[in-house]
Protein backbone atom coordinates (compact mmCIF):
# COMPACT_ATOMS: atom_id res chain seq x y z
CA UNK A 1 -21.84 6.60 -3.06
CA UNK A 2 -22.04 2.92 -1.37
CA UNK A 3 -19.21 1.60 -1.29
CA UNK A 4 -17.70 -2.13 0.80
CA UNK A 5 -15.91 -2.01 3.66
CA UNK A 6 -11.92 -2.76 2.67
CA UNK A 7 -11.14 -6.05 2.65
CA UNK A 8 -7.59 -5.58 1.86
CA UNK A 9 -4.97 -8.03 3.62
CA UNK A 10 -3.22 -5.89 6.46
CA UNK A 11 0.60 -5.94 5.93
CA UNK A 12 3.70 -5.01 7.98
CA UNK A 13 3.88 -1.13 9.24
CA UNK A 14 6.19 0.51 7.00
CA UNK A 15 7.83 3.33 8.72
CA UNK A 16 9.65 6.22 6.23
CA UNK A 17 12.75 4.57 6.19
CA UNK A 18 11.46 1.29 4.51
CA UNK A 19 9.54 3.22 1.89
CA UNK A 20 12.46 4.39 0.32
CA UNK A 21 13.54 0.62 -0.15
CA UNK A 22 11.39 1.10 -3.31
CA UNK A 23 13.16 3.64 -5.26
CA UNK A 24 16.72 4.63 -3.23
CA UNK A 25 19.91 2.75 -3.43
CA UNK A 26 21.72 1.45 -0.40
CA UNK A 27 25.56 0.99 -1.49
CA UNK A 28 27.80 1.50 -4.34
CA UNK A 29 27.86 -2.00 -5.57
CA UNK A 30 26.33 -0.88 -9.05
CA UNK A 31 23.38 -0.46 -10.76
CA UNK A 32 21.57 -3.52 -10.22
CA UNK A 33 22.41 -3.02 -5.88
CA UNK A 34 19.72 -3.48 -3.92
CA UNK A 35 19.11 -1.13 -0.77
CA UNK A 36 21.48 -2.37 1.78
CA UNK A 37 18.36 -3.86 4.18
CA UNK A 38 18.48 -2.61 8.23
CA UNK A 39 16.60 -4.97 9.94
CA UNK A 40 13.01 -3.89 11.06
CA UNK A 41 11.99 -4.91 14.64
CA UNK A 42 8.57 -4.71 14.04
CA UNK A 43 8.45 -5.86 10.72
CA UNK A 44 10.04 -9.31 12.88
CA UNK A 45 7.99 -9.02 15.47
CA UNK A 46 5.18 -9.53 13.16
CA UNK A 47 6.96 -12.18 10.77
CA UNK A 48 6.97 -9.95 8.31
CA UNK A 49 10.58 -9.53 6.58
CA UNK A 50 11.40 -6.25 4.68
CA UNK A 51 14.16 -7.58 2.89
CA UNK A 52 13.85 -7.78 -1.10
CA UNK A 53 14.90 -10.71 -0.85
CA UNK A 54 12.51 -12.20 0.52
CA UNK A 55 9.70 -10.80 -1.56
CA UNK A 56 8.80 -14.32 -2.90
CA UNK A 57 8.37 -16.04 0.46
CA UNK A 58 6.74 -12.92 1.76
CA UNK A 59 4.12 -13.31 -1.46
CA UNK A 60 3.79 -16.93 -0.18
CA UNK A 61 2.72 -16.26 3.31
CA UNK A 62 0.17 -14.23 2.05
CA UNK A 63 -0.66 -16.53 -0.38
CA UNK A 64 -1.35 -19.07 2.06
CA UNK A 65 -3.23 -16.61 4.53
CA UNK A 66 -5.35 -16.16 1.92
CA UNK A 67 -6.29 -19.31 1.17
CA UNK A 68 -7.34 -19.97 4.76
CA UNK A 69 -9.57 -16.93 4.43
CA UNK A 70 -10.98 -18.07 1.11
CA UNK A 71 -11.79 -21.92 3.20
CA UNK A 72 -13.15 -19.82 6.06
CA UNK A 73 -15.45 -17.87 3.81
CA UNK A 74 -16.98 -20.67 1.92
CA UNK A 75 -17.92 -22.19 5.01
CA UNK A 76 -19.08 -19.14 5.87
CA UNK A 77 -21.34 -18.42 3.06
CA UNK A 78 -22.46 -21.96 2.96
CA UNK A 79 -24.11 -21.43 6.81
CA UNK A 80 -25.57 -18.15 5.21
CA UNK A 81 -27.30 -20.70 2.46
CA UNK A 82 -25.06 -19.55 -0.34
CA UNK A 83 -22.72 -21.54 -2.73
CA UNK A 84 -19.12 -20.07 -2.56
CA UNK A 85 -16.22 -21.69 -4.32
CA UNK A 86 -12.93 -20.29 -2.97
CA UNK A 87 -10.63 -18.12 -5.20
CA UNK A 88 -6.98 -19.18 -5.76
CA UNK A 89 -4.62 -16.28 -4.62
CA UNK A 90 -1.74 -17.71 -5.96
CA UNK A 91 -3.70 -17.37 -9.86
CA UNK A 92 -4.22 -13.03 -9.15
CA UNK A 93 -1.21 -12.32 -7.38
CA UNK A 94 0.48 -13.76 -9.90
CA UNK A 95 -0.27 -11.11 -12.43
CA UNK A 96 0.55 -7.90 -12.42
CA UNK A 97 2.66 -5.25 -14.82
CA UNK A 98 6.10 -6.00 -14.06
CA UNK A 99 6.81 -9.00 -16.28
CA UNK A 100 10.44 -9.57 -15.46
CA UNK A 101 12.67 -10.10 -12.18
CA UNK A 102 14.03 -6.56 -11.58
CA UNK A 103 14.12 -5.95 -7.72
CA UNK A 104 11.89 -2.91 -7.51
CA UNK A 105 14.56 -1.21 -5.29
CA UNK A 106 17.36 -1.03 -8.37
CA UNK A 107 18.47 1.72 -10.42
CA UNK A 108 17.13 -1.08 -13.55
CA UNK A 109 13.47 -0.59 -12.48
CA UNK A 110 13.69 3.18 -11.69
CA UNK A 111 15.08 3.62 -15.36
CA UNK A 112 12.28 1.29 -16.84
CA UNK A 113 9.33 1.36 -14.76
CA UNK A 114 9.86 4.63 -12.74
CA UNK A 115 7.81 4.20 -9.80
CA UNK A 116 5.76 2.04 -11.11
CA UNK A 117 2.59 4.59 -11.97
CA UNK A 118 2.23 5.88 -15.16
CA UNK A 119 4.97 3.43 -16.32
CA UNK A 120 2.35 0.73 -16.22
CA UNK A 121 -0.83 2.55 -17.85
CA UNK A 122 -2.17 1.65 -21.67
CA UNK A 123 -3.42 4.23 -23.38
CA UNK A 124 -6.77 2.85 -22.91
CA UNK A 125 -6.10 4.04 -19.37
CA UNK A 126 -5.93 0.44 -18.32
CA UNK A 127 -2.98 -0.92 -16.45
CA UNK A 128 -1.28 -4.02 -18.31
CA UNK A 129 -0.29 -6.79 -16.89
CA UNK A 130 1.84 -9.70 -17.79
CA UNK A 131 -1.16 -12.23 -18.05
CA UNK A 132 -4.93 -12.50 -18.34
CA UNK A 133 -6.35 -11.60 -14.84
CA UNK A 134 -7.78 -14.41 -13.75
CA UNK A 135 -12.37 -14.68 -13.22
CA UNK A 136 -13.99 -15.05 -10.30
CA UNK A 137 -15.15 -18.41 -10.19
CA UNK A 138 -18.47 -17.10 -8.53
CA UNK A 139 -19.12 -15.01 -10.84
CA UNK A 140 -21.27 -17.10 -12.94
CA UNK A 141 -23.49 -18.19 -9.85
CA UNK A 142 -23.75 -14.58 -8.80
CA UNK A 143 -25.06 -13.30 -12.23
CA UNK A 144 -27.97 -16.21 -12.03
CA UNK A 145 -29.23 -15.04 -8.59
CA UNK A 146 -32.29 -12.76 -8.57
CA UNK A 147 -31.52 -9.14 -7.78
CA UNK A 148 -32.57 -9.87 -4.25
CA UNK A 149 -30.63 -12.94 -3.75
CA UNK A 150 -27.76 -10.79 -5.05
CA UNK A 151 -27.95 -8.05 -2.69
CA UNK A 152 -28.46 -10.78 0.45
CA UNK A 153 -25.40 -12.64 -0.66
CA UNK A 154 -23.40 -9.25 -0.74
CA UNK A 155 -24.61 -8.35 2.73
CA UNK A 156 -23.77 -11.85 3.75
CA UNK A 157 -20.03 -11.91 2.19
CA UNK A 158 -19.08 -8.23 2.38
CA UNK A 159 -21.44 -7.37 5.78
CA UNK A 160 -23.23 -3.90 5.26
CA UNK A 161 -22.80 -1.81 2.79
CA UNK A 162 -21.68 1.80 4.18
CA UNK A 163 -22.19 5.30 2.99
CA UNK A 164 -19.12 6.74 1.75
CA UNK A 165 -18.53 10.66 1.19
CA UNK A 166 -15.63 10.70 -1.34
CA UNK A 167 -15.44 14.92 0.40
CA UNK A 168 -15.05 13.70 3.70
CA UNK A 169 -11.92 14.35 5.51
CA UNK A 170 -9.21 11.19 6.58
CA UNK A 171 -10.62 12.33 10.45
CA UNK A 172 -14.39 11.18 9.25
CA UNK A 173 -12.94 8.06 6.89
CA UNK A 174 -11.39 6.75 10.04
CA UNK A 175 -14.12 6.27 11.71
CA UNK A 176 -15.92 3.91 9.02
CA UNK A 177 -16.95 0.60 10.51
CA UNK A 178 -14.70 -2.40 10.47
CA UNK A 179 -14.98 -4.69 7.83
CA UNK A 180 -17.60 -7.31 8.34
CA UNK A 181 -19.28 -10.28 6.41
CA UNK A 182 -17.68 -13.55 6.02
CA UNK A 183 -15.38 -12.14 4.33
CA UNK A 184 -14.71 -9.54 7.07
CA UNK A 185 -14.61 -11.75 10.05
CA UNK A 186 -12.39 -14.29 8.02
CA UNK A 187 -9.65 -11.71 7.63
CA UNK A 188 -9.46 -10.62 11.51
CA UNK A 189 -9.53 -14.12 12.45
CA UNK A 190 -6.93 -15.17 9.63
CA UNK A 191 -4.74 -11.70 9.91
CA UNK A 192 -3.96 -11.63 13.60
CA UNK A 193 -1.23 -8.31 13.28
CA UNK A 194 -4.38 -6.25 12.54
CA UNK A 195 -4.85 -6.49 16.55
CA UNK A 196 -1.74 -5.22 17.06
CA UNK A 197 -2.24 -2.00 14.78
CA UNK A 198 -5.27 -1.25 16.73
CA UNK A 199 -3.71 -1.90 20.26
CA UNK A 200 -0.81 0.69 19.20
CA UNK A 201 -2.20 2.58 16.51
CA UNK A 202 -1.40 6.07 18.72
CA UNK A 203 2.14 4.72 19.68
CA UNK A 204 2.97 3.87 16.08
CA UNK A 205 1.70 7.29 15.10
CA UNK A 206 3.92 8.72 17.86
CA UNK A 207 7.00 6.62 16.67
CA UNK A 208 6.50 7.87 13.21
CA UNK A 209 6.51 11.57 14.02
CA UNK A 210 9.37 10.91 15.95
CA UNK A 211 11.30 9.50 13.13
CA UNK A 212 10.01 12.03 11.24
CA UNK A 213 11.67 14.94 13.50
CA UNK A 214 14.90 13.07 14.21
CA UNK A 215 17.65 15.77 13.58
CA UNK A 216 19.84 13.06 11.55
CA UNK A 217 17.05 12.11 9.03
CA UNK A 218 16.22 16.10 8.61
CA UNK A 219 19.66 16.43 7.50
CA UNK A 220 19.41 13.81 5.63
CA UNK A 221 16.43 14.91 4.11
CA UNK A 222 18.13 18.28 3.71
CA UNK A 223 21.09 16.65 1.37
CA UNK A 224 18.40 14.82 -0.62
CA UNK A 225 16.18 18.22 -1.52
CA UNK A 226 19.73 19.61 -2.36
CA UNK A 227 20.72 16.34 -4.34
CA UNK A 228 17.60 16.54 -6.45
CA UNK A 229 17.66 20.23 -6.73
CA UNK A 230 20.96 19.87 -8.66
CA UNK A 231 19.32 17.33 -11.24
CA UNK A 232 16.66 19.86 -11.82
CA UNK A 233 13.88 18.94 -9.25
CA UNK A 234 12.88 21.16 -6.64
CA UNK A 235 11.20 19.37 -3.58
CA UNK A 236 11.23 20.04 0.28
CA UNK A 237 11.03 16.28 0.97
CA UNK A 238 9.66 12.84 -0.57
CA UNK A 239 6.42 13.35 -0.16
CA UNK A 240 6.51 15.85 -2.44
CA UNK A 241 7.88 14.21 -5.26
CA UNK A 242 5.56 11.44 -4.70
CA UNK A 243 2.75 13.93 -4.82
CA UNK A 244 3.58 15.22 -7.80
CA UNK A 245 3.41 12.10 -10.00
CA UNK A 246 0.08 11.75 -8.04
CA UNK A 247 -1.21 14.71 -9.57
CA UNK A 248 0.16 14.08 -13.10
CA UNK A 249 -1.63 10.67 -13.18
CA UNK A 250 -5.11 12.43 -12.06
CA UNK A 251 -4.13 14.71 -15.09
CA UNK A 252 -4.22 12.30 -17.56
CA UNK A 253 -6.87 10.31 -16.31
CA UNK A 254 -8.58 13.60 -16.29
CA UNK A 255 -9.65 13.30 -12.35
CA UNK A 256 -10.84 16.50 -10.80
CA UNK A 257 -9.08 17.06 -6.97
CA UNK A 258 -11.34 17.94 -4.51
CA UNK A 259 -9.72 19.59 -1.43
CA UNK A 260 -11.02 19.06 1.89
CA UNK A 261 -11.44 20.84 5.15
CA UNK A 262 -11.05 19.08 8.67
CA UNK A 263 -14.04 18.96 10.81
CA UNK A 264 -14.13 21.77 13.18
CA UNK A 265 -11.79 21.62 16.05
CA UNK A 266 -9.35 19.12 14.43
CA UNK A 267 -5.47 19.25 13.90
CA UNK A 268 -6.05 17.88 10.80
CA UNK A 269 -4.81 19.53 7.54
CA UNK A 270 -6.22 20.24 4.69
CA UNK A 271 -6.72 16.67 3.08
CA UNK A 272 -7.27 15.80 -1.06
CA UNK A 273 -8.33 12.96 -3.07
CA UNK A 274 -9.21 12.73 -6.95
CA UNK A 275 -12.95 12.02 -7.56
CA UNK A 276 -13.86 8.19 -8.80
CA UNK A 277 -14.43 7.66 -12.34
CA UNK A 278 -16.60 4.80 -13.88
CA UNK A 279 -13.94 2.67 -15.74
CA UNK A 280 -10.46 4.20 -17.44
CA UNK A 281 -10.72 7.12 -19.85
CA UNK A 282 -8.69 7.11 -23.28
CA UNK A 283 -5.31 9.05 -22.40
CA UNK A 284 -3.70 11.03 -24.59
CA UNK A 285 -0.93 9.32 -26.46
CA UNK A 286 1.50 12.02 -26.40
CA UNK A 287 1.01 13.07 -22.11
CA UNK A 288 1.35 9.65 -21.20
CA UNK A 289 4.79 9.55 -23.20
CA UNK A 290 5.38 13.16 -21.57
CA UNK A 291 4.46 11.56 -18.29
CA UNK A 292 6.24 8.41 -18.09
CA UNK A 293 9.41 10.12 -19.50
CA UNK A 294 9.07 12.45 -16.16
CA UNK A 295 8.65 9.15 -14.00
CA UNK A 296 11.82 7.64 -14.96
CA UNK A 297 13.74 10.76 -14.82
CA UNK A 298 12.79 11.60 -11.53
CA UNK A 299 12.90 8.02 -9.96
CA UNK A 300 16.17 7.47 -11.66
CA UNK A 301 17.73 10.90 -9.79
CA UNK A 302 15.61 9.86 -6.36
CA UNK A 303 17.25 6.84 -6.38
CA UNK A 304 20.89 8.30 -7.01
CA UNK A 305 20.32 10.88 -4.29
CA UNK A 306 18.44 8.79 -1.51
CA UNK A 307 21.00 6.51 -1.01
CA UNK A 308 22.59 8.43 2.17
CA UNK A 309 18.87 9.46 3.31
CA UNK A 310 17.50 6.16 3.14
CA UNK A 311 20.68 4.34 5.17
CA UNK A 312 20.17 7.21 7.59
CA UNK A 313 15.98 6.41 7.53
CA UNK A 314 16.55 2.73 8.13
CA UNK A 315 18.92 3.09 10.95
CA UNK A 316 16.45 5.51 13.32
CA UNK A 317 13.55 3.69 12.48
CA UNK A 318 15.27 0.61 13.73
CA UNK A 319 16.32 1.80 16.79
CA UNK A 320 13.40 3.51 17.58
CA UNK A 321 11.01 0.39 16.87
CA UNK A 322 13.21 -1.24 19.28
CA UNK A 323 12.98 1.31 21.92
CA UNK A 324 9.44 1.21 21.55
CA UNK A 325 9.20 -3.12 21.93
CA UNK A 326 11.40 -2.49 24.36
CA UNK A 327 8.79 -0.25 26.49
CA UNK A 328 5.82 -1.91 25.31
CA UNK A 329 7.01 -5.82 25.89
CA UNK A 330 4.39 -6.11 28.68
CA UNK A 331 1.34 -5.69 26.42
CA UNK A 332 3.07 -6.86 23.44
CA UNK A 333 3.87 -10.15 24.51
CA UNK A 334 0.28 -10.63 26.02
CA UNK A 335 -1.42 -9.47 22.66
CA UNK A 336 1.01 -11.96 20.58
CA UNK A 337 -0.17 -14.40 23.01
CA UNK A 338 -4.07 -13.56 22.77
CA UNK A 339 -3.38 -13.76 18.86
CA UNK A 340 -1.05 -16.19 17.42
């Protein structure tokens, strides 16, 4: 299978304790109450702001960073002797399935779009959306190039195509090149945090486990398996629950799981991934309805019961992003230098 390097704009780490900003409640000011927000110290480092908020500036930043990348690659592809007209980012991430203003961390949206998975599939097996998507306005010149023009402006835009193994383990996906192409080196040069992933990437991973292990979030996480076991859900921690609607949306769209062994002599698990389809199936009328009515329920009693857990999440994280500037502000401060 060939597939493009991911072009995909790189956004602010999101530790465990910000994840649950999606579907856990914060305070008792009611139903419609977002997650009381603890500041993130990397999330400002970065400019990035993880407050709800904020959502619509935060969509405008990237908004704008992608129209600089869109300017960069049609300059780009016109030095590679191809016509490019830059896309308007405002125009497709402006659509999307949630056509009203619910902040996705209320109780509202957990009771009417769940977490936002099977909640937002047709029964075509297509996801709706509040508007038409929006065409590629290079479309049309694409489709009147000759096969071999076509392939030489993909190389040019996307960079080489790579092989990709849709068995392989996360340890051997890692390892697939960098994105590259105009559209490639636009992005690095346009998304300057991606630097800083790469410059801490085994720090980060470090400060996640540790979050991970902290004895006041695994008590936390204890009350929330015992919080959900009492509305009828039995799960160890959240990334179980979250797994499980994973699998019942490969269910209906009828995708086969594929387990995967780690190369020899890796810590790895055990790693799994649903095999790609060619376009959306028709789904059954009646699982979908079965499925969507488990969504809500579930993200309506993870939301009641995370509120202590996700406080508890948002405070550790916090303090140990901070700890972690704090010992890194050396090489931090040189790299936001180097990179805007």
């Amino acid at each position: 299978m060939r597939a493009r390097p991911a072009t995909a704009l790189v956004a602010a780490l999101v530790l465990g304790g910000l994840v649950l900003g999606a579907c856990g409640g914060g305070n008792d000011a009611g139903n419609t109450a977002t997650a009381a927000t603890v500041a993130s110290p990397l999330a400002a480092l970065l400019g990035f702001s993880t407050d709800p908020a904020d959502q619509e500036a935060q969509q405008q930043r990237f908004i704008d960073q992608e129209r600089e990348v869109q300017q960069q690659v049609a300059e780009c592809m016109r030095a590679e002797g191809f016509e490019y007209t830059p896309q308007d980012p405002a125009a497709f991430m402006g659509t999307g399935p949630f056509n009203d203003d619910l902040p996705y961390d209320s109780r509202e949206f957990a009771e009417k779009y769940g977490f936002g998975m099977s909640t937002t599939v047709e029964q075509d097996g297509g996801a709706f959306a509040s508007a038409t998507p929006p065409t590629d306005p290079n479309q049309a010149y694409v489709e009147s190039l000759s096969e071999t023009e076509r392939a030489a402006y993909e190389r040019a835009r996307y960079g080489d195509m790579v092989d990709f193994d849709p068995s392989a383990s996360p340890d051997t996906m890692a390892t697939m090149p960098a994105p590259s192409g105009c559209d490639g080196e636009a992005r690095a040069e346009t998304d300057t945090s991606s630097a800083f992933y790469t410059e801490f990437s085994d720090e980060l991973e470090e400060l996640y486990r540790a979050m991970e292990n902290d004895p006041a979030i695994v008590a936390a996480q204890t009350e929330w398996s015992g919080c959900m076991a009492e509305e009828g859900y039995t799960y160890a921690g959240i990334d179980e629950m979250y797994q499980e609607a994973s699998e019942k949306m490969n269910e209906l769209y009828g995708m086969e799981v594929v387990t995967t062994a780690p190369p020899a002599g890796s810590e790895s698990e055990d790693s799994t991934m649903a095999t790609a389809m060619d376009g959306p199936p028709a789904i059954d009328e009646a699982k979908l309805a079965e499925a969507q009515a488990w969504e809500r329920k579930v993200a309506v009693a993870n939301w009641d019961c995370s509120r202590e857990l996700y406080q508890v999440q948002s405070r550790i994280s916090a303090e140990l992003e901070q700890e972690f500037i704090d010992a890194n502000r050396g090489r931090i401060d040189e790299l936001l230098e180097q990179n805007g």
